[in-house]
N, C-alpha and C. Protein backbone atom coordinates (compact mmCIF):
# COMPACT_ATOMS: atom_id res chain seq x y z
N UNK A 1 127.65 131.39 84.01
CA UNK A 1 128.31 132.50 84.65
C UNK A 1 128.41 132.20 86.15
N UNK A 2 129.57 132.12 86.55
CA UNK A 2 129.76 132.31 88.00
C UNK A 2 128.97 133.66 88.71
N UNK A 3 128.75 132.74 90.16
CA UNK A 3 127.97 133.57 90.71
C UNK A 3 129.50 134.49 91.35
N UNK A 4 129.30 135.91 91.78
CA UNK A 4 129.97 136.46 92.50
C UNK A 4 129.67 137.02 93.93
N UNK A 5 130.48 137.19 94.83
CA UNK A 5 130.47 138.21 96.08
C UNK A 5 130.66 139.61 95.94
N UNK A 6 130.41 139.97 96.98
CA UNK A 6 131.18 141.46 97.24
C UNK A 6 132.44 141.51 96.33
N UNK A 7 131.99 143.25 95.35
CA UNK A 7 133.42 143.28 94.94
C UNK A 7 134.66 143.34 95.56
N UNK A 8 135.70 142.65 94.50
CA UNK A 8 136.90 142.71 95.58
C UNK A 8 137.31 144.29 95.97
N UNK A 9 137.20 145.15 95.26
CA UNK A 9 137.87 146.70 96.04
C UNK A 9 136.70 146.86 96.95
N UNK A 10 135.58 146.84 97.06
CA UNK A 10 134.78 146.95 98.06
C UNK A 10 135.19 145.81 99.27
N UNK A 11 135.44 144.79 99.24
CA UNK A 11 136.11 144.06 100.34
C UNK A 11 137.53 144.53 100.86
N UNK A 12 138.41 145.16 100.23
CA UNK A 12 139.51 145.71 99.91
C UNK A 12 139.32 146.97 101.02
N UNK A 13 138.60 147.92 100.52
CA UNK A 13 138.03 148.96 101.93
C UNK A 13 137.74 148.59 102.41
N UNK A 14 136.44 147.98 102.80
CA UNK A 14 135.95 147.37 104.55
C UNK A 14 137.08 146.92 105.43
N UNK A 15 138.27 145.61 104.86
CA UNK A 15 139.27 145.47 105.60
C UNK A 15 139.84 146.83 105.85
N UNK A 16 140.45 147.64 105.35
CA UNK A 16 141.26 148.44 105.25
C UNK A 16 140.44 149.75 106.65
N UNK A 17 139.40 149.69 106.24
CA UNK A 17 138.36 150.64 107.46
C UNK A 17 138.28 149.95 108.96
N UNK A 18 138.14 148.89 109.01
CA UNK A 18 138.04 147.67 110.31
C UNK A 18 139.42 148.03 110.85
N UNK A 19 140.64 147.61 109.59
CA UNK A 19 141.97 146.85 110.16
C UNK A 19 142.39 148.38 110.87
N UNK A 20 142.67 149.69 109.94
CA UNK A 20 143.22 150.94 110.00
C UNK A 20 142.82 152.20 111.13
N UNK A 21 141.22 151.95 110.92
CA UNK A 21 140.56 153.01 111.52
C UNK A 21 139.51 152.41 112.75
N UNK A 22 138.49 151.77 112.88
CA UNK A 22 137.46 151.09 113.25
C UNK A 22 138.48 150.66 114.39
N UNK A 23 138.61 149.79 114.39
CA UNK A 23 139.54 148.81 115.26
C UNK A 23 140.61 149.15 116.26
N UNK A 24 141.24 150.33 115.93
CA UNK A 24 142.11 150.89 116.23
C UNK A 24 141.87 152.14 117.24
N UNK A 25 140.43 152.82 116.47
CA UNK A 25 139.94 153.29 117.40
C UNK A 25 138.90 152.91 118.69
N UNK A 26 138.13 152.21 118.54
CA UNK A 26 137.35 151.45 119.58
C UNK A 26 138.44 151.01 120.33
N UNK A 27 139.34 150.29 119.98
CA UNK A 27 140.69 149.29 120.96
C UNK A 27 140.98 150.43 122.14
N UNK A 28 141.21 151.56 121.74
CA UNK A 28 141.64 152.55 122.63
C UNK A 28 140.63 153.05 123.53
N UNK A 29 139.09 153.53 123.03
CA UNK A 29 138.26 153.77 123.43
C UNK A 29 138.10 152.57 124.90
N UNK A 30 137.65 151.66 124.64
CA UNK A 30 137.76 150.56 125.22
C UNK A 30 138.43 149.89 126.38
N UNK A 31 139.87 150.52 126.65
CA UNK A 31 141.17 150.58 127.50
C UNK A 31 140.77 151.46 128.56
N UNK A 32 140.58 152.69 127.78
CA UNK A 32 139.81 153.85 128.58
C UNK A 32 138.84 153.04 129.51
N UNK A 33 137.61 152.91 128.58
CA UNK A 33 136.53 152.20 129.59
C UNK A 33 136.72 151.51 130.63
N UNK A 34 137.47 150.19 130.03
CA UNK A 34 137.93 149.41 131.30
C UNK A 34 138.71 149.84 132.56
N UNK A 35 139.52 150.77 131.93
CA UNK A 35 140.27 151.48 133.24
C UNK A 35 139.36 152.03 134.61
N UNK A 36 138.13 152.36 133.54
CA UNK A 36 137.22 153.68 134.60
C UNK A 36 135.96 152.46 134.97
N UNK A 37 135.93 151.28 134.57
CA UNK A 37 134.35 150.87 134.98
C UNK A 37 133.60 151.20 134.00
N UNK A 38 133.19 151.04 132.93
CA UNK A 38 132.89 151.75 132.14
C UNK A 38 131.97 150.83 131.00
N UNK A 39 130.94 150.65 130.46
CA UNK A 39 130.32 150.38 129.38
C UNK A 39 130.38 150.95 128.21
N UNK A 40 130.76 150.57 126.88
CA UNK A 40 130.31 151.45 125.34
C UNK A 40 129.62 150.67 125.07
N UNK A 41 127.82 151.25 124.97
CA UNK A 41 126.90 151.09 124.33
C UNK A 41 126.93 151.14 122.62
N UNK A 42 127.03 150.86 121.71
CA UNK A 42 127.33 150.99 120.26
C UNK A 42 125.94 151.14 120.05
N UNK A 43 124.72 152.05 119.50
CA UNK A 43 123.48 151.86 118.81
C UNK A 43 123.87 151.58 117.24
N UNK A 44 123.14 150.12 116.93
CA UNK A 44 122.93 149.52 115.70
C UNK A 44 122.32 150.55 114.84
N UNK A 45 122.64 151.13 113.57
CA UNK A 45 122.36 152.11 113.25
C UNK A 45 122.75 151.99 111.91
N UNK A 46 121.99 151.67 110.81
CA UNK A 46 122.59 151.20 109.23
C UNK A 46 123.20 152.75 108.84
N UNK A 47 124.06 152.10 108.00
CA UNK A 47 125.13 153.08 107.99
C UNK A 47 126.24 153.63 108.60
N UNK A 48 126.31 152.69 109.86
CA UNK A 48 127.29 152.87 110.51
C UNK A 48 128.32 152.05 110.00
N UNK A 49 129.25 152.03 110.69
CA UNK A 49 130.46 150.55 110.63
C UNK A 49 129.72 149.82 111.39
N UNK A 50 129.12 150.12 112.87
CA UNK A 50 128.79 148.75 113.13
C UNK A 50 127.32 149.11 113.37
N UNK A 51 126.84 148.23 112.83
CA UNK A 51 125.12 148.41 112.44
C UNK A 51 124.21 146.79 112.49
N UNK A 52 125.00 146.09 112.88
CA UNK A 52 124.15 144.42 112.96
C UNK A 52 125.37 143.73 114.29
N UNK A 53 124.29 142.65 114.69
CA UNK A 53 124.49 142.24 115.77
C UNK A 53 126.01 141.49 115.45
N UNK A 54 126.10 141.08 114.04
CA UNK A 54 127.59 140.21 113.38
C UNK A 54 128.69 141.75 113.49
N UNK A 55 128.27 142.65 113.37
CA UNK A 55 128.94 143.96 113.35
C UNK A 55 130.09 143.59 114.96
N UNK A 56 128.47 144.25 115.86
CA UNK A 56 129.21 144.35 117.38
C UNK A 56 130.40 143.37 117.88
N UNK A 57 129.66 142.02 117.38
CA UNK A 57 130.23 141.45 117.84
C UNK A 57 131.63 140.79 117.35
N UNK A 58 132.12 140.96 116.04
CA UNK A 58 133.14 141.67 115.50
C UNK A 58 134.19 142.15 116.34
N UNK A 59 133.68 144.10 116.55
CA UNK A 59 134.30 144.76 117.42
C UNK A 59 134.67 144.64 118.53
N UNK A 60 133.69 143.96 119.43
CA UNK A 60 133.83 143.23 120.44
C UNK A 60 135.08 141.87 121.28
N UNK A 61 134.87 141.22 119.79
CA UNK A 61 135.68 140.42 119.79
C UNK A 61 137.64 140.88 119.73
N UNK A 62 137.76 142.10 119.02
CA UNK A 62 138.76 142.55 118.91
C UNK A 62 139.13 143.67 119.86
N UNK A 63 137.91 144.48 120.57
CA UNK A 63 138.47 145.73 121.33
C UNK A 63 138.21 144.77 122.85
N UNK A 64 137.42 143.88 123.24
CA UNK A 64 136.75 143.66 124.05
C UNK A 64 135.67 143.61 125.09
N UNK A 65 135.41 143.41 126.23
CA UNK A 65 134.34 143.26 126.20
C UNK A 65 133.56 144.67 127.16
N UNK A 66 134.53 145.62 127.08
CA UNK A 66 133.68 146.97 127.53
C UNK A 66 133.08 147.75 126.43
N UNK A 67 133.31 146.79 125.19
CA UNK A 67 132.37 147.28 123.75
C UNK A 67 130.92 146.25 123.51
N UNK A 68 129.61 146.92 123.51
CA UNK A 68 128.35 146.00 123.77
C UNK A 68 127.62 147.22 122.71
N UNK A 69 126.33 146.64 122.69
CA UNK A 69 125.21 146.72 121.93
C UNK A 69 124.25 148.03 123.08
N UNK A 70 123.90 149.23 122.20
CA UNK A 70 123.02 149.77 123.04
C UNK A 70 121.69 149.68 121.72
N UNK A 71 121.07 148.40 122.08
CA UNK A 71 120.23 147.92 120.97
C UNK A 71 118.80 148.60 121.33
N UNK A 72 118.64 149.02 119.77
CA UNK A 72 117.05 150.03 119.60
C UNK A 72 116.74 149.20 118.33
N UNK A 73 115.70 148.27 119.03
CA UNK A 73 114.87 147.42 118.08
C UNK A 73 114.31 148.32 117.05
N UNK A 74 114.15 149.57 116.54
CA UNK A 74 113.64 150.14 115.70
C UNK A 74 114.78 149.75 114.95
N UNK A 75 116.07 150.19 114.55
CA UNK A 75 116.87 149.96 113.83
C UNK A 75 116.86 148.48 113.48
N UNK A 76 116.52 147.33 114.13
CA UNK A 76 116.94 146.40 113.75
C UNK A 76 115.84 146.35 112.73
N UNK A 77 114.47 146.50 113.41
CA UNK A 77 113.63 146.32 112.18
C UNK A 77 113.18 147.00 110.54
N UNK A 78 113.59 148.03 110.46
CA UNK A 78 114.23 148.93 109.20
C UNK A 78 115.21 148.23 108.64
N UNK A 79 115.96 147.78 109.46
CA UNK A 79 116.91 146.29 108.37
C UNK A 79 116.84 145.46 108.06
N UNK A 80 115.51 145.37 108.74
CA UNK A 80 115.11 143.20 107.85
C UNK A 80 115.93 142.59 109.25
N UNK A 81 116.16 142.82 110.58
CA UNK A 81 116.68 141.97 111.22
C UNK A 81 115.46 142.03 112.74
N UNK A 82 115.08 140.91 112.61
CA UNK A 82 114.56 140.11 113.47
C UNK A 82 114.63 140.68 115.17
N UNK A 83 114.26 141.92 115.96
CA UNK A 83 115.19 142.13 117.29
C UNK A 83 114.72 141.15 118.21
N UNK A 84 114.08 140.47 118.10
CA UNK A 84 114.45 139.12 119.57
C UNK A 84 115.58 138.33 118.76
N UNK A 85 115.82 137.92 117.57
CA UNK A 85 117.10 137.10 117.30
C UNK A 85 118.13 137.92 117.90
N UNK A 86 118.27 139.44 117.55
CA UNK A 86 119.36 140.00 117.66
C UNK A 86 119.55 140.30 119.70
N UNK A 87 118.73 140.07 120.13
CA UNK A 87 118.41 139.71 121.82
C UNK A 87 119.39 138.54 121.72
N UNK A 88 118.95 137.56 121.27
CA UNK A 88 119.54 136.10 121.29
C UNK A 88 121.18 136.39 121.07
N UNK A 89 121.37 136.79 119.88
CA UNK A 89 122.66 137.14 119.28
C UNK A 89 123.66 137.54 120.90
N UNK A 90 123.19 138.77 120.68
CA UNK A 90 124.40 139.21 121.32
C UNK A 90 124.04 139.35 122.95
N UNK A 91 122.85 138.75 123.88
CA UNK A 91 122.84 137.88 124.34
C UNK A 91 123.17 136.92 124.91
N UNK A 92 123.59 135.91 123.67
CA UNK A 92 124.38 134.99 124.47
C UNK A 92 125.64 135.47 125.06
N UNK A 93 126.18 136.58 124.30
CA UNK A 93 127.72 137.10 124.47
C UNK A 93 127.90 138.43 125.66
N UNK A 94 126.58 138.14 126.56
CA UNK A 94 126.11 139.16 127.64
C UNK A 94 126.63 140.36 126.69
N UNK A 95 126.45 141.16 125.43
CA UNK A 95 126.82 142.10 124.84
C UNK A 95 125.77 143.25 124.88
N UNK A 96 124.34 143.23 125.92
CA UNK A 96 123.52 144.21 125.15
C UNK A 96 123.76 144.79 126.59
N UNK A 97 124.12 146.26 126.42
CA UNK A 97 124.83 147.42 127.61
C UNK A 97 123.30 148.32 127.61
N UNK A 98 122.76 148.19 126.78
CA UNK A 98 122.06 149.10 127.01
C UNK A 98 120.63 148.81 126.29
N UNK A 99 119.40 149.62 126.26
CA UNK A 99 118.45 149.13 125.29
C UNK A 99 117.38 150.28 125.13
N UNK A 100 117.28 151.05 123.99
CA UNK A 100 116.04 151.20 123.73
C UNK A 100 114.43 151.15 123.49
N UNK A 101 113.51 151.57 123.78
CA UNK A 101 112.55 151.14 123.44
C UNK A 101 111.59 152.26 122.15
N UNK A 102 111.89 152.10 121.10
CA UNK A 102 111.47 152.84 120.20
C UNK A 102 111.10 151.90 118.97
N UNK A 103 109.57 152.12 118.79
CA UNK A 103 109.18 151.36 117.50
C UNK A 103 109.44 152.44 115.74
N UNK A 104 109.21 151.63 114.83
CA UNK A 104 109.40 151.48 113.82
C UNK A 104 107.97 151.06 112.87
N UNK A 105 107.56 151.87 111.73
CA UNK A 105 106.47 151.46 111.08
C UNK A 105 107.58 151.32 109.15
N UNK A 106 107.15 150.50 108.46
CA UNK A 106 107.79 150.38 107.29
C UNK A 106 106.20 150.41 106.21
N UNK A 107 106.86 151.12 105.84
CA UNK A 107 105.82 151.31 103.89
C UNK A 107 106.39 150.77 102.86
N UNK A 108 105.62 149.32 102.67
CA UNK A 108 106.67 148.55 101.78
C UNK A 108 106.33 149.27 100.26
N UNK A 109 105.26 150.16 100.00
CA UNK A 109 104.93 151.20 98.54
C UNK A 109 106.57 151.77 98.84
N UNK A 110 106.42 152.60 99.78
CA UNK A 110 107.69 153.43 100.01
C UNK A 110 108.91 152.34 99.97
N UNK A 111 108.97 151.48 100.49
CA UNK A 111 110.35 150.01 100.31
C UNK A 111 110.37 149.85 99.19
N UNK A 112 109.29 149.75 98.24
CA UNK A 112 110.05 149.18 97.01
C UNK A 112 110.28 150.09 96.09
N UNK A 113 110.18 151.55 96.43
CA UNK A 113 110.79 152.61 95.44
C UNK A 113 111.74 153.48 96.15
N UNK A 114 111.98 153.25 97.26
CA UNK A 114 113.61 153.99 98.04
C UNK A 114 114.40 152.87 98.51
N UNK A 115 113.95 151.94 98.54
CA UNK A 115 114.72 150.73 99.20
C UNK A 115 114.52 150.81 100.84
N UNK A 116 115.20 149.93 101.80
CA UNK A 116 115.87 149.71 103.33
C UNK A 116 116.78 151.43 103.44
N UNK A 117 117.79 151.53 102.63
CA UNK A 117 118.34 152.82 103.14
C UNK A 117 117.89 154.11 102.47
N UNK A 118 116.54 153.86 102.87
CA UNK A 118 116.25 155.51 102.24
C UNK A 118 116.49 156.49 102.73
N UNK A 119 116.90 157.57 101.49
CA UNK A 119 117.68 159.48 102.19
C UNK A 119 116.30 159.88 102.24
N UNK A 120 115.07 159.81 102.19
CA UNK A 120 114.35 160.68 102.28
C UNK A 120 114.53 161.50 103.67
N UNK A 121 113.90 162.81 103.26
CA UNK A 121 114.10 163.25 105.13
C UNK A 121 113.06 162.64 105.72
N UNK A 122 113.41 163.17 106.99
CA UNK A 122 112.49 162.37 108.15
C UNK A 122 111.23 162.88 108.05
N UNK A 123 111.39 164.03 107.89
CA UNK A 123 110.28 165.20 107.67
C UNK A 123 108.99 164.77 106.41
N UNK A 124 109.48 164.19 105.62
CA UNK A 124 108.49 163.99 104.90
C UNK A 124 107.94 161.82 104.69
N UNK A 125 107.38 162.15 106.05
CA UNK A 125 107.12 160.46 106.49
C UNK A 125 106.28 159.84 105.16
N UNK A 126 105.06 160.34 104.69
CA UNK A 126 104.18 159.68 103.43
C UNK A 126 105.37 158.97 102.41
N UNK A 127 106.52 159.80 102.20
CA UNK A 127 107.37 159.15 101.03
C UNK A 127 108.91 158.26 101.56
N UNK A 128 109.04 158.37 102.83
CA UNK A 128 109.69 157.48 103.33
C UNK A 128 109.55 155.82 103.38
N UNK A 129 110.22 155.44 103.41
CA UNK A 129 110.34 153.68 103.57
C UNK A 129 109.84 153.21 104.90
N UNK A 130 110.27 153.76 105.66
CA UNK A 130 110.03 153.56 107.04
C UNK A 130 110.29 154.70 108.08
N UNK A 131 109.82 154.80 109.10
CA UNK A 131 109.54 155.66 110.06
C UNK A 131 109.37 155.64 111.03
N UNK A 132 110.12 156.37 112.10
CA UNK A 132 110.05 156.06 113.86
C UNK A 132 108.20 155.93 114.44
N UNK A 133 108.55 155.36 115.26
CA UNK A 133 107.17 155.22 116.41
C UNK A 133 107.29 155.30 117.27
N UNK A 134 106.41 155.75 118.26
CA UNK A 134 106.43 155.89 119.34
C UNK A 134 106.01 154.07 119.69
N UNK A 135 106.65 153.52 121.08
CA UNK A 135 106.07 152.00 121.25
C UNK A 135 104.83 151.63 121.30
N UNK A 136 104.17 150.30 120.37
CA UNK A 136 103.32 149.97 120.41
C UNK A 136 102.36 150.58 119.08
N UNK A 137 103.20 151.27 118.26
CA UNK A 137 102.66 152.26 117.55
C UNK A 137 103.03 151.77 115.80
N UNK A 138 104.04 150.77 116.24
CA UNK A 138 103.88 150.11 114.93
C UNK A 138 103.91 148.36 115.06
N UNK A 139 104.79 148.05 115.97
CA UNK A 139 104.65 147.21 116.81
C UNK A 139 103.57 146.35 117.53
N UNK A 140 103.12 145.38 117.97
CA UNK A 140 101.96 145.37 118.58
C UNK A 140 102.38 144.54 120.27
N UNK A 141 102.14 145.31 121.35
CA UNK A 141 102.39 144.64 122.60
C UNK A 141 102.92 143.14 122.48
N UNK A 142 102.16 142.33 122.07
CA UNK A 142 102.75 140.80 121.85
C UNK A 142 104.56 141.30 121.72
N UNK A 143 104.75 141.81 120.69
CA UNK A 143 105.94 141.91 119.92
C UNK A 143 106.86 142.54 120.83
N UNK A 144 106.29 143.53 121.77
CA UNK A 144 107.15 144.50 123.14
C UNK A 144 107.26 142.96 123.99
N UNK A 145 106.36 142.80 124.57
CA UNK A 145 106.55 141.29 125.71
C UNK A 145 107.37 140.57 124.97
N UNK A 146 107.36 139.96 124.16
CA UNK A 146 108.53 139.12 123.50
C UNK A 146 109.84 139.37 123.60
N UNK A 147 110.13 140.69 123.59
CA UNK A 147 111.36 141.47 123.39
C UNK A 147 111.91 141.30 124.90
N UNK A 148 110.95 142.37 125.67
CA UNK A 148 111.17 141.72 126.69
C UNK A 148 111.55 140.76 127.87
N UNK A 149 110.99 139.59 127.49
CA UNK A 149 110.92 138.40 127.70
C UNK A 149 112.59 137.54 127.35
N UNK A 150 112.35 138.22 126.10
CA UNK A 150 114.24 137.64 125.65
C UNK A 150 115.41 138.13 126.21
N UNK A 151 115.40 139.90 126.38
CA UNK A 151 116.11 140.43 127.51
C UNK A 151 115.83 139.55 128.74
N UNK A 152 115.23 139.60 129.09
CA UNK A 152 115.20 138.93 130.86
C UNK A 152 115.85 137.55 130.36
N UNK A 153 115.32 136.59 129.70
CA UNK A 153 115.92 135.14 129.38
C UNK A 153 117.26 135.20 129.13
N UNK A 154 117.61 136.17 128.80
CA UNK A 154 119.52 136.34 128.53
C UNK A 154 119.99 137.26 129.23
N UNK A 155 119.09 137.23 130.78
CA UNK A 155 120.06 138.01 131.67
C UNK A 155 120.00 139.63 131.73
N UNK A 156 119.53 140.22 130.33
CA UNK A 156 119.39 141.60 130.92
C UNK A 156 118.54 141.99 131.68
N UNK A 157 119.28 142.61 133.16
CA UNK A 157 118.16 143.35 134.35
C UNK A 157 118.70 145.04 133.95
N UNK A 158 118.66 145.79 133.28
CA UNK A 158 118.96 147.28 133.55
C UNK A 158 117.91 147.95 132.85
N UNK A 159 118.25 149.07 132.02
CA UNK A 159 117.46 150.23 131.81
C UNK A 159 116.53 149.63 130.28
N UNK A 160 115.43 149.92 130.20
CA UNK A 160 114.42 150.06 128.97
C UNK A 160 114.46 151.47 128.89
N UNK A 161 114.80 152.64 128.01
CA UNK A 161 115.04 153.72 127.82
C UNK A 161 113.64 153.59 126.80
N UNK A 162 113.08 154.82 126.91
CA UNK A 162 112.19 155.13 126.25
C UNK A 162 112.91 156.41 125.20
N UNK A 163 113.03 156.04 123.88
CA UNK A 163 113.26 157.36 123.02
C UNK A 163 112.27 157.63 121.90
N UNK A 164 112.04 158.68 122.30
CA UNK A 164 110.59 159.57 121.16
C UNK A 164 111.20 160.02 120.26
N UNK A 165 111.07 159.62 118.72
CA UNK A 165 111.41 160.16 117.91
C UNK A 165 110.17 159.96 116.73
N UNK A 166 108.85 160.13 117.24
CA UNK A 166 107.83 160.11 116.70
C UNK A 166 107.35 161.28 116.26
N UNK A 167 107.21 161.47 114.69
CA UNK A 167 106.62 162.52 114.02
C UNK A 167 105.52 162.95 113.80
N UNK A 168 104.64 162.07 114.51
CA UNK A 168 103.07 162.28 114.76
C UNK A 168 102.48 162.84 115.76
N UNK A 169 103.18 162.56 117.02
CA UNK A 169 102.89 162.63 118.16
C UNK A 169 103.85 163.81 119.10
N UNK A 170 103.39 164.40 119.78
CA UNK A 170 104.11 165.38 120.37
C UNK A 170 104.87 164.12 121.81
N UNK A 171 106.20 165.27 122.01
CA UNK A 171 107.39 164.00 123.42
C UNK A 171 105.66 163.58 124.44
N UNK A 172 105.31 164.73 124.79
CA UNK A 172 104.47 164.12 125.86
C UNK A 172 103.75 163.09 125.89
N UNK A 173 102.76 163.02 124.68
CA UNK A 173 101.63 161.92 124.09
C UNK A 173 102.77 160.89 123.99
N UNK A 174 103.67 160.85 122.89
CA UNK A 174 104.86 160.05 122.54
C UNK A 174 105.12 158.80 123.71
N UNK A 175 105.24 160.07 124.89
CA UNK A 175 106.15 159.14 126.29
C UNK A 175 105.11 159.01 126.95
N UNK A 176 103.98 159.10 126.92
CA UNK A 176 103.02 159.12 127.82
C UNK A 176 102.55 156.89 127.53
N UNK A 177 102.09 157.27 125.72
CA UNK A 177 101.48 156.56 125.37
C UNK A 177 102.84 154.98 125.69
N UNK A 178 104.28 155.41 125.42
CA UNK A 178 105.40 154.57 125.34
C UNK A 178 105.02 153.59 126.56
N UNK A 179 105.07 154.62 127.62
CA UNK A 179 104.74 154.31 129.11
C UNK A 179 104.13 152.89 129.17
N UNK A 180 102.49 153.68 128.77
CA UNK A 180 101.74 153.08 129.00
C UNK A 180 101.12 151.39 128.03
N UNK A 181 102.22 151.53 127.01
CA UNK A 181 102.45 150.28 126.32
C UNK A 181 103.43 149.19 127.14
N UNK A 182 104.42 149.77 127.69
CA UNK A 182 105.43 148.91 128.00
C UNK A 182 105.51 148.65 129.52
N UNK A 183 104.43 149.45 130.59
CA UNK A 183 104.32 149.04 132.21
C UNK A 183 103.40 148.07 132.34
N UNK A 184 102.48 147.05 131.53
CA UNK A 184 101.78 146.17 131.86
C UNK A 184 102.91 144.92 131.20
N UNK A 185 103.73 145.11 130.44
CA UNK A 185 104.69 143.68 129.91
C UNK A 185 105.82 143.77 130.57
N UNK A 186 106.08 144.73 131.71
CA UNK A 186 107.71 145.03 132.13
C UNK A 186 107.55 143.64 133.17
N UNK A 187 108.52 142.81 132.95
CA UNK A 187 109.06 141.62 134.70
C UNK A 187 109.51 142.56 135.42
N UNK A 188 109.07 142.51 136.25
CA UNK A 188 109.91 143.30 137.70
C UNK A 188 109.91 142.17 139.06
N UNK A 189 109.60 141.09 138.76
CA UNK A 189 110.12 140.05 139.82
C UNK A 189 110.62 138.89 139.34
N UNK A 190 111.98 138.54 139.88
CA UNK A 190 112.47 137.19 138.78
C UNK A 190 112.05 135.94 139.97
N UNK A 191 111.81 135.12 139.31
CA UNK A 191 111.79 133.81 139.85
C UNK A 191 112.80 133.26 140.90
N UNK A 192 112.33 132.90 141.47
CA UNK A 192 113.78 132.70 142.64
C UNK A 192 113.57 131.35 143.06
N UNK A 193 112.51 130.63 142.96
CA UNK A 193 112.47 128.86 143.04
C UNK A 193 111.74 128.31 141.54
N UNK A 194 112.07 127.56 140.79
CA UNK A 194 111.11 126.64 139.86
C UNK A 194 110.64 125.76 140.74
N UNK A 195 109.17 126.42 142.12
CA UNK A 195 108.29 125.62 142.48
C UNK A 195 107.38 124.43 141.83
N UNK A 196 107.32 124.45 140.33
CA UNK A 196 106.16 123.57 139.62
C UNK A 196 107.41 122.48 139.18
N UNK A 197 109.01 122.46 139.48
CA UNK A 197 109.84 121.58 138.38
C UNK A 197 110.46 120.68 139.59
């Protein structure tokens, strides 16, 4: 038996959503932007149209380049995608406009009986697949500095946004604790001679 792909009517819509709707609208969005100075942040977000770093950069490629990544490593990791690759990714294509800092905890009990896109509500975290964190909270510092580290190596100097969407923790503890995970790994001075090279 031959192996198969994506069905063809399911390939059949995706073009038809990209070519018709997707495309057509960002293109415009986009015109706008550029006119005014302007950045569109896109958050990677499964279930979206554009939800992976091959997504953005897609759109990107077709609306141009006032369409970028407002990347929240929580999402990447709920998808099985790697967020320092996806640093790298879009990265090289100076595409990340913006960046979150919000961790992610996964219950692979809960993964292997709802799957990656689970409807559970948010509300009931024990039977979910996975679940927001506050930083450092599912994550471990190593893994924030890394992230870090790859932003700065590909050029991003702007905002680390802290977003609380932690169900354990009240905003204050949430942003308190975020804080205080991510101000001992932040660069705040770039190199300005390779004195040792």
């Amino acid at each position: 038996m031959a192996s198969r792909t994506l069905a063809p009517e399911f390939q059949e819509i995706l073009k038809w959503q990209w070519e018709k709707k997707v495309i057509p609208y960002w293109k415009e969005k986009a015109k706008f932007a550029e006119k005014h100075g302007i950045k569109i942040g896109l958050e990677l977000h499964g279930g979206f149209s554009v939800h992976t770093p091959q997504n953005l950069l897609q759109l990107r490629e077709a609306c141009g380049p006032a369409i970028g990544a407002n990347l929240d490593p929580s999402h990447m990791w709920w998808q099985g995608i790697d967020p320092i690759e996806s640093i790298k990714i879009l990265g090289r294509e100076n595409a990340i406009h913006h960046f979150h800092a919000k961790d992610t905890v996964l219950d692979q009990n809960n993964i292997n009986k709802n799957g990656l896109t689970d409807m559970t509500s948010y509300a009931d975290m024990k039977n979910r697949a996975w679940y927001f964190r506050t930083v450092g909270f599912g994550h471990s510092s190593k893994d924030w500095a890394d992230m870090i580290s790859a932003l700065r190596l590909y050029d991003y100097d702007y905002v680390v946004s802290i977003e609380h969407e932690d169900g354990l923790m009240s905003i204050d503890e949430g942003f308190t604790k975020a804080v205080d995970t991510l101000k001992p790994i932040m660069v705040k001075e770039s190199v300005e001679d390779m004195w040792w090279a």
